[in-house]
PDB file of N, CA and C in Angstrom:
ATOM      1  N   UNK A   1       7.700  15.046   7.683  1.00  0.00           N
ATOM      2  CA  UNK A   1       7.127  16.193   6.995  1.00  0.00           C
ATOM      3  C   UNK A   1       7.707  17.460   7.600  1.00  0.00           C
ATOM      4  N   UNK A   2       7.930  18.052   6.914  1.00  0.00           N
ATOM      5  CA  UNK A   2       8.088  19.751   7.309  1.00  0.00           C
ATOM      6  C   UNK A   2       7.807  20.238   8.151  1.00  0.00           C
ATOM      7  N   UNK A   3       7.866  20.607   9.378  1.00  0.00           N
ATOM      8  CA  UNK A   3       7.031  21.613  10.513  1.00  0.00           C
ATOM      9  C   UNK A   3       6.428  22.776  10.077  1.00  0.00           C
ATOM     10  N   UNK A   4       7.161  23.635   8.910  1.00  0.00           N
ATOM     11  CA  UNK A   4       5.868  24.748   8.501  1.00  0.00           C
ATOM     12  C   UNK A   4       5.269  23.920   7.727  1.00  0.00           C
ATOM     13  N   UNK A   5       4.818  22.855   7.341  1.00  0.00           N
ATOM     14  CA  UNK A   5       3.089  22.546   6.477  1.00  0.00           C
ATOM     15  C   UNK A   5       2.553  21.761   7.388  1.00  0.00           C
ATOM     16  N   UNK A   6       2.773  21.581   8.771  1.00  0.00           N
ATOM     17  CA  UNK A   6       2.104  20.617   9.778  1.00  0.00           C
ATOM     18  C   UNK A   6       0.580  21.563   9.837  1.00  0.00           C
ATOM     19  N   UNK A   7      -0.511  21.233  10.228  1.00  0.00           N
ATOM     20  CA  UNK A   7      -1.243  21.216  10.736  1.00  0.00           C
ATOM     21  C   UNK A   7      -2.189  22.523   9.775  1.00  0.00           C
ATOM     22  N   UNK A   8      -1.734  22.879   8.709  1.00  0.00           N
ATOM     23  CA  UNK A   8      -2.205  23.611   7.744  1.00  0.00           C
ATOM     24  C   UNK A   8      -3.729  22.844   7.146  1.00  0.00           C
ATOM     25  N   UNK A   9      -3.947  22.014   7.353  1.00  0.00           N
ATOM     26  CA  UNK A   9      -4.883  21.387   6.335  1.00  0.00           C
ATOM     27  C   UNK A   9      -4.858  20.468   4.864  1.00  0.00           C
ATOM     28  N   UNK A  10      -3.510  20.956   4.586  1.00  0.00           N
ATOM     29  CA  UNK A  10      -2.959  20.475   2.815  1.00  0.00           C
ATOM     30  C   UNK A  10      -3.032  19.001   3.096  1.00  0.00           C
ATOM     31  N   UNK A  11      -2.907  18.117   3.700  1.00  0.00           N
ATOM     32  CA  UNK A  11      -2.884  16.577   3.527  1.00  0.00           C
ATOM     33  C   UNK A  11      -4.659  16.287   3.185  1.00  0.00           C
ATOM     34  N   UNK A  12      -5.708  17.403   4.469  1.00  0.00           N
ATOM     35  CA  UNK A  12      -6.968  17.058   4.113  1.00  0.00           C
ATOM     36  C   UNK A  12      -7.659  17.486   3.186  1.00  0.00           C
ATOM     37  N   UNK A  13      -7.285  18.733   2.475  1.00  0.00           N
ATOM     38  CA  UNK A  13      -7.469  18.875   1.665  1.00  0.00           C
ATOM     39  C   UNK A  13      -7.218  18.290  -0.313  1.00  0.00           C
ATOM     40  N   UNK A  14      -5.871  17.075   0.085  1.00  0.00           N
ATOM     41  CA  UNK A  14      -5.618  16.410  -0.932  1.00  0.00           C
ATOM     42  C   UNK A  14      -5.735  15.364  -0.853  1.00  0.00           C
ATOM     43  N   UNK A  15      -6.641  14.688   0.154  1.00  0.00           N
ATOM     44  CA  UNK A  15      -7.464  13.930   0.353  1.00  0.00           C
ATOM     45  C   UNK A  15      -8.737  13.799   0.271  1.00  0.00           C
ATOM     46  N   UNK A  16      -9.378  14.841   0.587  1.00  0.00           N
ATOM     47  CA  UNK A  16     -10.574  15.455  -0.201  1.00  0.00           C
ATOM     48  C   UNK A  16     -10.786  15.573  -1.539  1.00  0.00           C
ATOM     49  N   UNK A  17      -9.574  16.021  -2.112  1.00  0.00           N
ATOM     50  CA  UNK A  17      -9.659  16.100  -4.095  1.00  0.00           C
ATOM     51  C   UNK A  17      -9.824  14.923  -4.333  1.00  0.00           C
ATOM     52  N   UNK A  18      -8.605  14.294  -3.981  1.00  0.00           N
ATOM     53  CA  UNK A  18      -8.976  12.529  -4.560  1.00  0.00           C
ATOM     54  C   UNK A  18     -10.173  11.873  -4.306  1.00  0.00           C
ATOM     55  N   UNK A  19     -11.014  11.993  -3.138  1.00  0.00           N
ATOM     56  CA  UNK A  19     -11.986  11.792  -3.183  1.00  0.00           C
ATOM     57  C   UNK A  19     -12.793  12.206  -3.936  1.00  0.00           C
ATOM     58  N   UNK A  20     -12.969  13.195  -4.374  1.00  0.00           N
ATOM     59  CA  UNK A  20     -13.938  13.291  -5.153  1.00  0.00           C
ATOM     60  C   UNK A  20     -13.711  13.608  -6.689  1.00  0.00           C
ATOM     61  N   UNK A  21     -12.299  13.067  -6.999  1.00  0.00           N
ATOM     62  CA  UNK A  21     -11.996  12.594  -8.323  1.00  0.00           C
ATOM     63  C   UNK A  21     -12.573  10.935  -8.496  1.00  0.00           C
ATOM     64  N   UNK A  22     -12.325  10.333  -7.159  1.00  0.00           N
ATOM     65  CA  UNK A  22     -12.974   8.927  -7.656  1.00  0.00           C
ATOM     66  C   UNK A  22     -13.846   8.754  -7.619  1.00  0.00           C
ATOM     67  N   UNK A  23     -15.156   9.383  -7.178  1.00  0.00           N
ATOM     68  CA  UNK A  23     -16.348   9.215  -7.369  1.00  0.00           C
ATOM     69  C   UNK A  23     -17.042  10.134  -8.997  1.00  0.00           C
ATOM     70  N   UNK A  24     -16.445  11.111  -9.186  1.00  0.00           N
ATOM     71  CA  UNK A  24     -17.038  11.956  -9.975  1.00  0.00           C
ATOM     72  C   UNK A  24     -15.856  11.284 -11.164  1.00  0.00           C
ATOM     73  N   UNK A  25     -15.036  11.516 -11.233  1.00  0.00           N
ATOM     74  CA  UNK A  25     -14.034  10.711 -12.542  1.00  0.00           C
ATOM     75  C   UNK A  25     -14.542   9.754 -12.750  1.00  0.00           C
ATOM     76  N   UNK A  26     -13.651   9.012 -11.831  1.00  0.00           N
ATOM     77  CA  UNK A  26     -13.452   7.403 -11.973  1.00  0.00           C
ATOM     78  C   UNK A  26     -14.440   6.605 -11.783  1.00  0.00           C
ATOM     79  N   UNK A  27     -15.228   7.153 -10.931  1.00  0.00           N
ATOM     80  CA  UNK A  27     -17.037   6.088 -11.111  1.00  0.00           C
ATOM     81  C   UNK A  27     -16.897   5.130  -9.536  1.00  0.00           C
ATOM     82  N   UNK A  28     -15.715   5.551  -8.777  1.00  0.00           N
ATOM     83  CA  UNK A  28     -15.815   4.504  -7.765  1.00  0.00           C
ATOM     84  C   UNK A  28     -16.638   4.406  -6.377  1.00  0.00           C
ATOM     85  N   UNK A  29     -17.237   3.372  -5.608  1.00  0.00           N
ATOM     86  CA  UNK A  29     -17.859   3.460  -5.044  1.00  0.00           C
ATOM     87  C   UNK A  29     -17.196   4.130  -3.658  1.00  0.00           C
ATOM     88  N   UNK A  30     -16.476   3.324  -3.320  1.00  0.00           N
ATOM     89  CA  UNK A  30     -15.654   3.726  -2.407  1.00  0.00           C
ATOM     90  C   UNK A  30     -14.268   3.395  -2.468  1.00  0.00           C
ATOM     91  N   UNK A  31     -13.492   3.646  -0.889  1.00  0.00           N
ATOM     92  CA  UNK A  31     -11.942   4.169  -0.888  1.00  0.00           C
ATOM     93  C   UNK A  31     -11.666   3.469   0.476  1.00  0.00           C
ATOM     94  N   UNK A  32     -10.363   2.690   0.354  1.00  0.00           N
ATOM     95  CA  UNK A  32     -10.161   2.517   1.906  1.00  0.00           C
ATOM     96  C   UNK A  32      -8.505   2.871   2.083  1.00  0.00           C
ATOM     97  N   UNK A  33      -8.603   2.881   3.432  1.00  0.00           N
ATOM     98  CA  UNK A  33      -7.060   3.442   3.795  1.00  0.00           C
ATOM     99  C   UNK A  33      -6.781   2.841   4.922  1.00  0.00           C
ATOM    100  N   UNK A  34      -5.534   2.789   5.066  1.00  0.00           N
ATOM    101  CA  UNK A  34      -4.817   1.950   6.411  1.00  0.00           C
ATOM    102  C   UNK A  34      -3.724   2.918   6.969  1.00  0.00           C
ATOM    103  N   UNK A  35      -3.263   2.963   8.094  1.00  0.00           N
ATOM    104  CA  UNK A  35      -2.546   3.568   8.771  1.00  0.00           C
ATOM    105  C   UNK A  35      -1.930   2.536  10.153  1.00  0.00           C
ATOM    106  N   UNK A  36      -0.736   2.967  10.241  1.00  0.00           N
ATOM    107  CA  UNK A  36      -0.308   2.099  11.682  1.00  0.00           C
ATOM    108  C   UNK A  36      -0.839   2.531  12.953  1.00  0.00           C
ATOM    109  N   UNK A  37      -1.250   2.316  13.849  1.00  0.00           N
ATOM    110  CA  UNK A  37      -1.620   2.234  14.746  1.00  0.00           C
ATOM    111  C   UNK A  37      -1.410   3.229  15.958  1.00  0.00           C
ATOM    112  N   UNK A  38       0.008   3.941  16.009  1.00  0.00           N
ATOM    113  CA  UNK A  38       0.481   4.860  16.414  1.00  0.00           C
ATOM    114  C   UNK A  38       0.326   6.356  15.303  1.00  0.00           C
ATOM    115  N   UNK A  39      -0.019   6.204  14.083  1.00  0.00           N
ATOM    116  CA  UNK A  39      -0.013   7.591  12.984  1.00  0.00           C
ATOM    117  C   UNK A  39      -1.218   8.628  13.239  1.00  0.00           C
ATOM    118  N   UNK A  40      -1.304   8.953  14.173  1.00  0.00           N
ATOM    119  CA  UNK A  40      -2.656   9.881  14.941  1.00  0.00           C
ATOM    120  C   UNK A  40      -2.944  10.842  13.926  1.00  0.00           C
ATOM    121  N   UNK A  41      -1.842  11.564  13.281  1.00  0.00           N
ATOM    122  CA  UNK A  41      -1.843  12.484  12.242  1.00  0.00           C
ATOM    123  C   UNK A  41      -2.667  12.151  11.056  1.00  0.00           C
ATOM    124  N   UNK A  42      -2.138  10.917  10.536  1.00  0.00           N
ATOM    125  CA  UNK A  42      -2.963  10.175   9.521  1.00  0.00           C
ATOM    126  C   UNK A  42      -4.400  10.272   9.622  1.00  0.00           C
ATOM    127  N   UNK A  43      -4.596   9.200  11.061  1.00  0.00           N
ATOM    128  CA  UNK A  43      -6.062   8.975  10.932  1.00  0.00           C
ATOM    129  C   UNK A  43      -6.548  10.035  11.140  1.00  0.00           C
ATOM    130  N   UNK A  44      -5.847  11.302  11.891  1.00  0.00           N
ATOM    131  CA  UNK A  44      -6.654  12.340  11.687  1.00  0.00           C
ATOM    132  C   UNK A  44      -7.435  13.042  10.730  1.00  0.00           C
ATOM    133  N   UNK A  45      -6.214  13.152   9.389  1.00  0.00           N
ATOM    134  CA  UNK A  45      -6.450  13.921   8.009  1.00  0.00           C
ATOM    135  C   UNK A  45      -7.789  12.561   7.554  1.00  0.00           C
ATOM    136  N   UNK A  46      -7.916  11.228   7.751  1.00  0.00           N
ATOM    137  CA  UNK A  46      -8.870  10.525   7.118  1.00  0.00           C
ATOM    138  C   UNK A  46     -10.226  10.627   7.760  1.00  0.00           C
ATOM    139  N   UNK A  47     -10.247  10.846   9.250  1.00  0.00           N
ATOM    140  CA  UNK A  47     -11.595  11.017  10.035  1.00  0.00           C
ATOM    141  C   UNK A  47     -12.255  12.454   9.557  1.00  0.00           C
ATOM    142  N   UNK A  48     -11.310  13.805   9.210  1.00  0.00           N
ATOM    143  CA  UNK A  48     -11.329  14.769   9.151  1.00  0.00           C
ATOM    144  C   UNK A  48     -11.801  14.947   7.253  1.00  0.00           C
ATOM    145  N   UNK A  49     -11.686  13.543   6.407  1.00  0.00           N
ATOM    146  CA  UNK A  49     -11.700  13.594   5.292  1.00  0.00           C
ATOM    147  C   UNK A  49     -13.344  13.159   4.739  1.00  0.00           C
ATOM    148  N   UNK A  50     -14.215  12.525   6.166  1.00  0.00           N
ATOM    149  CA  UNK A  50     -15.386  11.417   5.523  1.00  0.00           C
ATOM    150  C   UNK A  50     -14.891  10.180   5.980  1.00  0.00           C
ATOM    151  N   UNK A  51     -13.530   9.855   6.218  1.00  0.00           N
ATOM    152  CA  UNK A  51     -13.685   8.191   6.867  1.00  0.00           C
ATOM    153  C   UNK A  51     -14.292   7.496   7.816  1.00  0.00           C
ATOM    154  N   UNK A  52     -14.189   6.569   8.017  1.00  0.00           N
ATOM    155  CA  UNK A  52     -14.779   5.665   9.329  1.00  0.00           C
ATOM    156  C   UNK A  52     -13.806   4.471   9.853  1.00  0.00           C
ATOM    157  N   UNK A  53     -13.550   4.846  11.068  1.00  0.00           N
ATOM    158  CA  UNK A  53     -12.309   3.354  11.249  1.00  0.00           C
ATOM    159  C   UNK A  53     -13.613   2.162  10.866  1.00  0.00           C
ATOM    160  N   UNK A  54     -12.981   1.009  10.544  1.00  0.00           N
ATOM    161  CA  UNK A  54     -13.654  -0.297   9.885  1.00  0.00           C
ATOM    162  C   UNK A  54     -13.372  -1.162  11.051  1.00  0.00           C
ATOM    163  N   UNK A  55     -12.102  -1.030  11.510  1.00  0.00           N
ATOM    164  CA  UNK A  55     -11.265  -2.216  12.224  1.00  0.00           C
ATOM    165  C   UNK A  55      -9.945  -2.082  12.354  1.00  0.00           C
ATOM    166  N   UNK A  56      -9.143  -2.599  12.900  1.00  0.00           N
ATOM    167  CA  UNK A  56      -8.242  -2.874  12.988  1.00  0.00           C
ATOM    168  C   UNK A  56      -7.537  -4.505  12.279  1.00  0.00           C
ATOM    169  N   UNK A  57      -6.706  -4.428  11.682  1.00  0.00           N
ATOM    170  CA  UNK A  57      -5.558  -5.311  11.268  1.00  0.00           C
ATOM    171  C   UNK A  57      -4.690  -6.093  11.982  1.00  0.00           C
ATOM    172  N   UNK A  58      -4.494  -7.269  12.524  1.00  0.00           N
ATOM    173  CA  UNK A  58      -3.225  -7.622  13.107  1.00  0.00           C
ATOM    174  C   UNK A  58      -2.326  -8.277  11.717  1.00  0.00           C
ATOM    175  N   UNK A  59      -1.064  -7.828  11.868  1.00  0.00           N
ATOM    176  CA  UNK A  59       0.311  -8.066  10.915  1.00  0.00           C
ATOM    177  C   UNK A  59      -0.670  -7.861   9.595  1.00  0.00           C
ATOM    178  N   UNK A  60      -0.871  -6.741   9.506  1.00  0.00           N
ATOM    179  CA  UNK A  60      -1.448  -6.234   8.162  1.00  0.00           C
ATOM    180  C   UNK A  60      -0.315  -6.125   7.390  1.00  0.00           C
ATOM    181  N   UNK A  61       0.980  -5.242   7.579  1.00  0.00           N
ATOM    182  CA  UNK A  61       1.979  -5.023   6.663  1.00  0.00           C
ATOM    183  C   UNK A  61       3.203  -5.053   7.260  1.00  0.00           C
ATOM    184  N   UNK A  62       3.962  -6.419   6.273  1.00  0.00           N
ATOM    185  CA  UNK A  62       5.863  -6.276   7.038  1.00  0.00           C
ATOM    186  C   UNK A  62       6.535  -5.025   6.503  1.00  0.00           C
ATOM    187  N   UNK A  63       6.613  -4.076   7.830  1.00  0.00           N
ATOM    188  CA  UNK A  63       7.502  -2.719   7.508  1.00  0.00           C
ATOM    189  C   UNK A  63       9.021  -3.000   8.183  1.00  0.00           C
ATOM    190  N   UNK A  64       9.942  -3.530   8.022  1.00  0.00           N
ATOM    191  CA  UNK A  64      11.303  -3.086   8.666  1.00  0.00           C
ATOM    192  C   UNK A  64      11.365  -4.582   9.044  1.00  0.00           C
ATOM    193  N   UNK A  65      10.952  -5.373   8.246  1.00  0.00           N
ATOM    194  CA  UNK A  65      11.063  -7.024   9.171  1.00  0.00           C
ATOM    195  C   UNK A  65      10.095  -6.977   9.866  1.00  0.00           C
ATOM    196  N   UNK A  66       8.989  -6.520  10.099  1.00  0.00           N
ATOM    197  CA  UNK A  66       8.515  -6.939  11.152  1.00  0.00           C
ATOM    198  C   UNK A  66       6.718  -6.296  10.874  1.00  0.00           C
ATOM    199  N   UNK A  67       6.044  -7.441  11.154  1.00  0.00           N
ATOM    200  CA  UNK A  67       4.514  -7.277  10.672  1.00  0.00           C
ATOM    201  C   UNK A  67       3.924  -6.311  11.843  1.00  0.00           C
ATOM    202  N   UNK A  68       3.022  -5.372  11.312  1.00  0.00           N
ATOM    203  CA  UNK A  68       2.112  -4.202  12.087  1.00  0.00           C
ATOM    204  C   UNK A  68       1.276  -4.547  11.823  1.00  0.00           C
ATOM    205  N   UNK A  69       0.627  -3.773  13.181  1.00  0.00           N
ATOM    206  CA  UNK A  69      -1.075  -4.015  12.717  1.00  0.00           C
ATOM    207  C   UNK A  69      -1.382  -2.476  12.067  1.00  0.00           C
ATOM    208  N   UNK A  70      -2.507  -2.383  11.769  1.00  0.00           N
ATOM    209  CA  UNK A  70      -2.796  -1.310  10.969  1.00  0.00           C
ATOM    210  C   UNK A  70      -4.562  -0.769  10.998  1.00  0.00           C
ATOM    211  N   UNK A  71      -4.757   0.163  11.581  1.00  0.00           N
ATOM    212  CA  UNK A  71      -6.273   0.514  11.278  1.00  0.00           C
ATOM    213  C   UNK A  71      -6.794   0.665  10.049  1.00  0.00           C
ATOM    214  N   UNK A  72      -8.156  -0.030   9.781  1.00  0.00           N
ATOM    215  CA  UNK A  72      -8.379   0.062   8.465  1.00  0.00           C
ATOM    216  C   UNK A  72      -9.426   1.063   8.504  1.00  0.00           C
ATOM    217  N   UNK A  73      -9.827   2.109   7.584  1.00  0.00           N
ATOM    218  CA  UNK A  73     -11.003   2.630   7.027  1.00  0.00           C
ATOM    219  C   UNK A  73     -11.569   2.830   5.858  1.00  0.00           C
ATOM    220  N   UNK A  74     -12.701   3.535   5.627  1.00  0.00           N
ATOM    221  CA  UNK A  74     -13.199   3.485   4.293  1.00  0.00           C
ATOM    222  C   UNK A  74     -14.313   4.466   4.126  1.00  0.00           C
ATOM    223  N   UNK A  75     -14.257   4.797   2.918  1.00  0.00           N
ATOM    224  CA  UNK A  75     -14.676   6.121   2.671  1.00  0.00           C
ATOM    225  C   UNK A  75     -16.386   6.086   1.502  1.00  0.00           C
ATOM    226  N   UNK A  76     -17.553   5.699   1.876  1.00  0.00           N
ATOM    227  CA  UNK A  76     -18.228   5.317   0.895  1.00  0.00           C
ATOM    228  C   UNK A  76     -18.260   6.902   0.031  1.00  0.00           C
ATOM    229  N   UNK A  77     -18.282   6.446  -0.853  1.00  0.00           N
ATOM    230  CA  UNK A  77     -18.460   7.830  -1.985  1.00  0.00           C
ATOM    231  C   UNK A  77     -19.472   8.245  -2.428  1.00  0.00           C
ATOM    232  N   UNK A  78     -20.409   7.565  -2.483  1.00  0.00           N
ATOM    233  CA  UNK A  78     -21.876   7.956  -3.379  1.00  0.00           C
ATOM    234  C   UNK A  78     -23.115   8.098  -1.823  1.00  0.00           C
ATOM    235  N   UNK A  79     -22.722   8.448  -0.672  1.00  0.00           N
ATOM    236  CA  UNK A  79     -23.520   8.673   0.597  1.00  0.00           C
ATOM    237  C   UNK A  79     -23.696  10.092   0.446  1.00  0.00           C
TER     238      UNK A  79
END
């Protein structure tokens, strides 16, 4: 990503819209998201969004040959 849009807010804030397009649109209960394990940034914009880590993943997803684990969270919508 860009160094001037780092730390502006715009990822949590378009994480926030979608959230509450899927509850108010789309009717959904909730939302989950995964991130690798090292993406501090990520889980930041999702803790910073309403998430909750759930757990962790071992070899959740083969990226580059090779399986990661991945933190999982989730976002209930109608709380």
């Amino acid at each position: 990503m860009n160094a001037d849009f780092c730390g502006r807010g715009l990822a949590t804030a378009a994480v926030q819209g979608i959230c509450q397009m899927a509850g108010s649109q789309w009717g959904l209960h909730r939302i989950e998201a995964s991130t690798l394990l090292r993406n501090t940034g990520s889980q930041r914009v999702l803790l910073n969004s309403g998430f909750e880590l759930i757990g962790t993943a071992p070899r959740y997803l083969k990226i580059a040959g090779s399986w990661q684990d991945h933190n999982l969270y989730q976002r209930i919508l109608d709380d």
